[in-house]
C-alpha atoms as a PDB file:
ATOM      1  CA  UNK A   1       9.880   1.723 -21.845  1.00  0.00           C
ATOM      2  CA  UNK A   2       6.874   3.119 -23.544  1.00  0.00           C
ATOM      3  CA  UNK A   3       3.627   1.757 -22.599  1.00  0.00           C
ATOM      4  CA  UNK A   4       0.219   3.140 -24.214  1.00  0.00           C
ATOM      5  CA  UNK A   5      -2.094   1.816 -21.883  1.00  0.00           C
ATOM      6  CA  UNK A   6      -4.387   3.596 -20.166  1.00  0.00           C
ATOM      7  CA  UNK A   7      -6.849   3.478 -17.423  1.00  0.00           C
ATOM      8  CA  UNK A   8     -10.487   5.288 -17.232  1.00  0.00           C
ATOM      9  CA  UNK A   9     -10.034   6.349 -13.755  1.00  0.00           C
ATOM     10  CA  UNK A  10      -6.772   7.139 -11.442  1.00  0.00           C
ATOM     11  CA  UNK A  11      -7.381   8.387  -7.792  1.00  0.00           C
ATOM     12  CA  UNK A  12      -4.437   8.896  -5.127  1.00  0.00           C
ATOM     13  CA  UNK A  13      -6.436   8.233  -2.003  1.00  0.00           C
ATOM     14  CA  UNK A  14      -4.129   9.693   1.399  1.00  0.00           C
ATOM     15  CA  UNK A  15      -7.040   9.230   3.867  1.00  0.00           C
ATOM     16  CA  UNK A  16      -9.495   6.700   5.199  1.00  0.00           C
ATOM     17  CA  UNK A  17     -12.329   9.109   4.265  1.00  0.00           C
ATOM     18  CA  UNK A  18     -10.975   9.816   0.304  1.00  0.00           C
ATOM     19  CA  UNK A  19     -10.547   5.531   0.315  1.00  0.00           C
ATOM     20  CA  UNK A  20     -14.311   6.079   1.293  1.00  0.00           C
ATOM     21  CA  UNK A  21     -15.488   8.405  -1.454  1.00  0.00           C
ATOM     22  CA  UNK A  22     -13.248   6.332  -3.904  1.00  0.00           C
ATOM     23  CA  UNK A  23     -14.887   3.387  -3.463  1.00  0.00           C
ATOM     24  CA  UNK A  24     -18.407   4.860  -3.273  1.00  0.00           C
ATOM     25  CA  UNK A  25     -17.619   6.512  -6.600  1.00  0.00           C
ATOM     26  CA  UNK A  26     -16.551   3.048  -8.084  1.00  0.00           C
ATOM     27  CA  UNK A  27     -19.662   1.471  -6.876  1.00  0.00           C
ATOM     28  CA  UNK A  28     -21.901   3.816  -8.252  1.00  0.00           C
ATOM     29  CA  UNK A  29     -20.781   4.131 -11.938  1.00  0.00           C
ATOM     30  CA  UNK A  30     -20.289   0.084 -11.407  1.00  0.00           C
ATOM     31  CA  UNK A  31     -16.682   0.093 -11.886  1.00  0.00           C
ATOM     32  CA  UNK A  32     -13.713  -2.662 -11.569  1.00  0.00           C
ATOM     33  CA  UNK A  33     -11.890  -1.657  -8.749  1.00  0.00           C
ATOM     34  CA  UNK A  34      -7.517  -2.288  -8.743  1.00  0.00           C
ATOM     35  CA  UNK A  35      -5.756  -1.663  -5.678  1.00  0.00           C
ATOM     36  CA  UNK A  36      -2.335  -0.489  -6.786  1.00  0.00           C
ATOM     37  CA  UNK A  37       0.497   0.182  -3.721  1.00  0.00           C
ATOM     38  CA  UNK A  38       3.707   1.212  -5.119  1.00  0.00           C
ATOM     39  CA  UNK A  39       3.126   0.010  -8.310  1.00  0.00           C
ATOM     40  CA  UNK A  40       6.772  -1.642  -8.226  1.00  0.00           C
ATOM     41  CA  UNK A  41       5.447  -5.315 -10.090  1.00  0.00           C
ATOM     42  CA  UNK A  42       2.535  -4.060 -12.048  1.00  0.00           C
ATOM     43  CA  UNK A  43       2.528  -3.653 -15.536  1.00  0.00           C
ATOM     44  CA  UNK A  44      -0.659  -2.537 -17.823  1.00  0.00           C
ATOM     45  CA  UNK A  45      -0.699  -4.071 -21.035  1.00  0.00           C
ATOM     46  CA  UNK A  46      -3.602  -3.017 -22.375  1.00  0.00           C
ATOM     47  CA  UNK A  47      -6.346  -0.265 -21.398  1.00  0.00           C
ATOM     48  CA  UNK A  48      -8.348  -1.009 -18.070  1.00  0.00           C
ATOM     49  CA  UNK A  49     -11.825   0.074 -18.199  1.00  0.00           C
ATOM     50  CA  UNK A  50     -11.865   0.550 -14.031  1.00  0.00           C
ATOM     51  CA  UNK A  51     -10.687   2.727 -11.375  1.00  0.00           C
ATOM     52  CA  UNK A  52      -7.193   2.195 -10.766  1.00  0.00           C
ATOM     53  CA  UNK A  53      -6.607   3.804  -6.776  1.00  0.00           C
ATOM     54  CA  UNK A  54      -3.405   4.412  -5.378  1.00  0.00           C
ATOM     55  CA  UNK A  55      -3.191   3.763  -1.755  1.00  0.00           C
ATOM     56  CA  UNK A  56      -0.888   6.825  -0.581  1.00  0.00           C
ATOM     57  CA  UNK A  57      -2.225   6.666   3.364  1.00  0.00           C
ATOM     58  CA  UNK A  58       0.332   7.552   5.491  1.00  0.00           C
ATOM     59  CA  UNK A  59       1.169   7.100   9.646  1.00  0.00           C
ATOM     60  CA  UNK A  60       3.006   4.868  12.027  1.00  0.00           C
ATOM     61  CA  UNK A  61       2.012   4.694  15.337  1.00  0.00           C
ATOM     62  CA  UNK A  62       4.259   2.100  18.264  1.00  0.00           C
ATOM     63  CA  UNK A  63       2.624   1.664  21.198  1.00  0.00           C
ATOM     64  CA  UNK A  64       4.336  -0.727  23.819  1.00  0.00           C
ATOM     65  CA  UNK A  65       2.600  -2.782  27.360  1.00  0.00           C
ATOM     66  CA  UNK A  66       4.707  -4.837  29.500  1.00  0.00           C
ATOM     67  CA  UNK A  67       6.967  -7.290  26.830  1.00  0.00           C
ATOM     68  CA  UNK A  68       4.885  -5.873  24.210  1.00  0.00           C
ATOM     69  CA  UNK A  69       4.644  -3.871  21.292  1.00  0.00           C
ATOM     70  CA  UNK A  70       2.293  -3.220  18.915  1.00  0.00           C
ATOM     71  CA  UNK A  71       2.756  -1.173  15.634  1.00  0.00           C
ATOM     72  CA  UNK A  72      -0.145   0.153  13.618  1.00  0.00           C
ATOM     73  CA  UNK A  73       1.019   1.516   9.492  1.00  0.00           C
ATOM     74  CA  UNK A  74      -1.117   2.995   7.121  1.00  0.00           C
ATOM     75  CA  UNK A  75      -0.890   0.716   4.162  1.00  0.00           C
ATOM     76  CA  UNK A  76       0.643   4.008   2.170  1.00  0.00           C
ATOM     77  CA  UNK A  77       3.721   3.451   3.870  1.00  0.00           C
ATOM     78  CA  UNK A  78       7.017   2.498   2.008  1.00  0.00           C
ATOM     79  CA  UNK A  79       8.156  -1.176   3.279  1.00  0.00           C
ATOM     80  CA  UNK A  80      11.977  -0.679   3.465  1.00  0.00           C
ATOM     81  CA  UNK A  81      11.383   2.176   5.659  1.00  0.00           C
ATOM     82  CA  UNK A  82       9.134   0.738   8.248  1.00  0.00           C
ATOM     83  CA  UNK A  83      11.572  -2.059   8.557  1.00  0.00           C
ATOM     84  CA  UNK A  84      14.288   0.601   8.953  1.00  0.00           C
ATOM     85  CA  UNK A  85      12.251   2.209  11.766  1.00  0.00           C
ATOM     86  CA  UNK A  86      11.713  -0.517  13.467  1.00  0.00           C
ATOM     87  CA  UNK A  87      15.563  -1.876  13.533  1.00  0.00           C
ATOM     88  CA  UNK A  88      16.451   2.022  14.803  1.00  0.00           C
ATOM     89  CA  UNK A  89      13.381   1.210  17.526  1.00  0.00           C
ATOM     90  CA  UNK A  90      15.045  -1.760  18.581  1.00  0.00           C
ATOM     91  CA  UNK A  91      12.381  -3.928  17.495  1.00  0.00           C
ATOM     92  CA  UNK A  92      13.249  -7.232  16.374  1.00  0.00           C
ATOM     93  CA  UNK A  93      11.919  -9.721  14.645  1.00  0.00           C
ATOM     94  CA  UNK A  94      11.012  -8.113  10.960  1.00  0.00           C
ATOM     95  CA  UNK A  95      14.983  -7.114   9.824  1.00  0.00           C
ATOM     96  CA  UNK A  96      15.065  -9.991   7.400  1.00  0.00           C
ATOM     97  CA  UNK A  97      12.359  -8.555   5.625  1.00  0.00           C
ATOM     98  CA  UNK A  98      14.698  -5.026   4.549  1.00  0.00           C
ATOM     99  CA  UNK A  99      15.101  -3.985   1.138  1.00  0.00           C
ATOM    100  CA  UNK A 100      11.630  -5.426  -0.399  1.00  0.00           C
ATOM    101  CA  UNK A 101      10.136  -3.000  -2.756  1.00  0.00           C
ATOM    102  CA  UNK A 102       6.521  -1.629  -2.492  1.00  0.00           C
ATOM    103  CA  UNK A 103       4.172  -0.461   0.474  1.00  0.00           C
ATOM    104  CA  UNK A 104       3.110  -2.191   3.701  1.00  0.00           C
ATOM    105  CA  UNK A 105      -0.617  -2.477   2.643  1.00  0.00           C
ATOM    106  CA  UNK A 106       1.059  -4.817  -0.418  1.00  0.00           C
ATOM    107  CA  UNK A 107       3.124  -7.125   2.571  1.00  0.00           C
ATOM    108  CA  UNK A 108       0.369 -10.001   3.031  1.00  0.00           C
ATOM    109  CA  UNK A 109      -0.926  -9.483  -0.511  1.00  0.00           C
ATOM    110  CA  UNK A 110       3.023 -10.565  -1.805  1.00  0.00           C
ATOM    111  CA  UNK A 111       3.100 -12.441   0.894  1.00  0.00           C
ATOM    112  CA  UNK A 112       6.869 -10.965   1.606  1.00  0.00           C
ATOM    113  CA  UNK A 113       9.038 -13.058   3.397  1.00  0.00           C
ATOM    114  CA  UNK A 114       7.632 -16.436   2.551  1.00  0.00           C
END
């Protein structure tokens, strides 16, 4: 599918402080600013005027106290393979959520599972 739409600005951000500079940049020149994961359920139809970024952070970090675990990901990550690290981990609890397209940063935004 051929789609001529086209955006003013594109930046692939892959740390916090890039995300930073990003959004300072957008601010300045007084730009629109859209948030776009994977990209798996967006479609342009016409030209957008703003600064498209591309959340590409990356990192997974399990930390575990007493009955507890907590799990920190970087909003970059792919959401079929957290889930998958997490079922090798033995931690239960999110394996109904497998095989949903996108990025973790886009989970409470699609509100996945719901």
């Amino acid at each position: 599918m051929g789609v001529s739409a086209k955006t003013s600005f594109f930046v692939e951000v892959c740390t916090i402080a890039e995300l930073g500079e990003a959004i300072q940049f957008a601010e300045e020149k007084g730009l629109e600013i859209l948030v776009l994961g994977g990209g798996s359920n967006t479609f342009f139809i016409k030209d957008f005027t703003g600064l498209v970024l591309h959340i590409s952070i990356l990192g997974k970090k399990f930390s575990s106290r007493e009955d507890d675990i907590l799990v920190k990901v970087a909003a970059g990550e792919n959401w079929h393979a957290f889930v998958l690290k997490c079922v090798e981990m033995g931690i239960g609890g999110i394996e109904n959520l497998s095989l949903i397209p996108g990025s973790v940063g886009a989970a409470p935004i699609q509100n996945i599972g719901a």
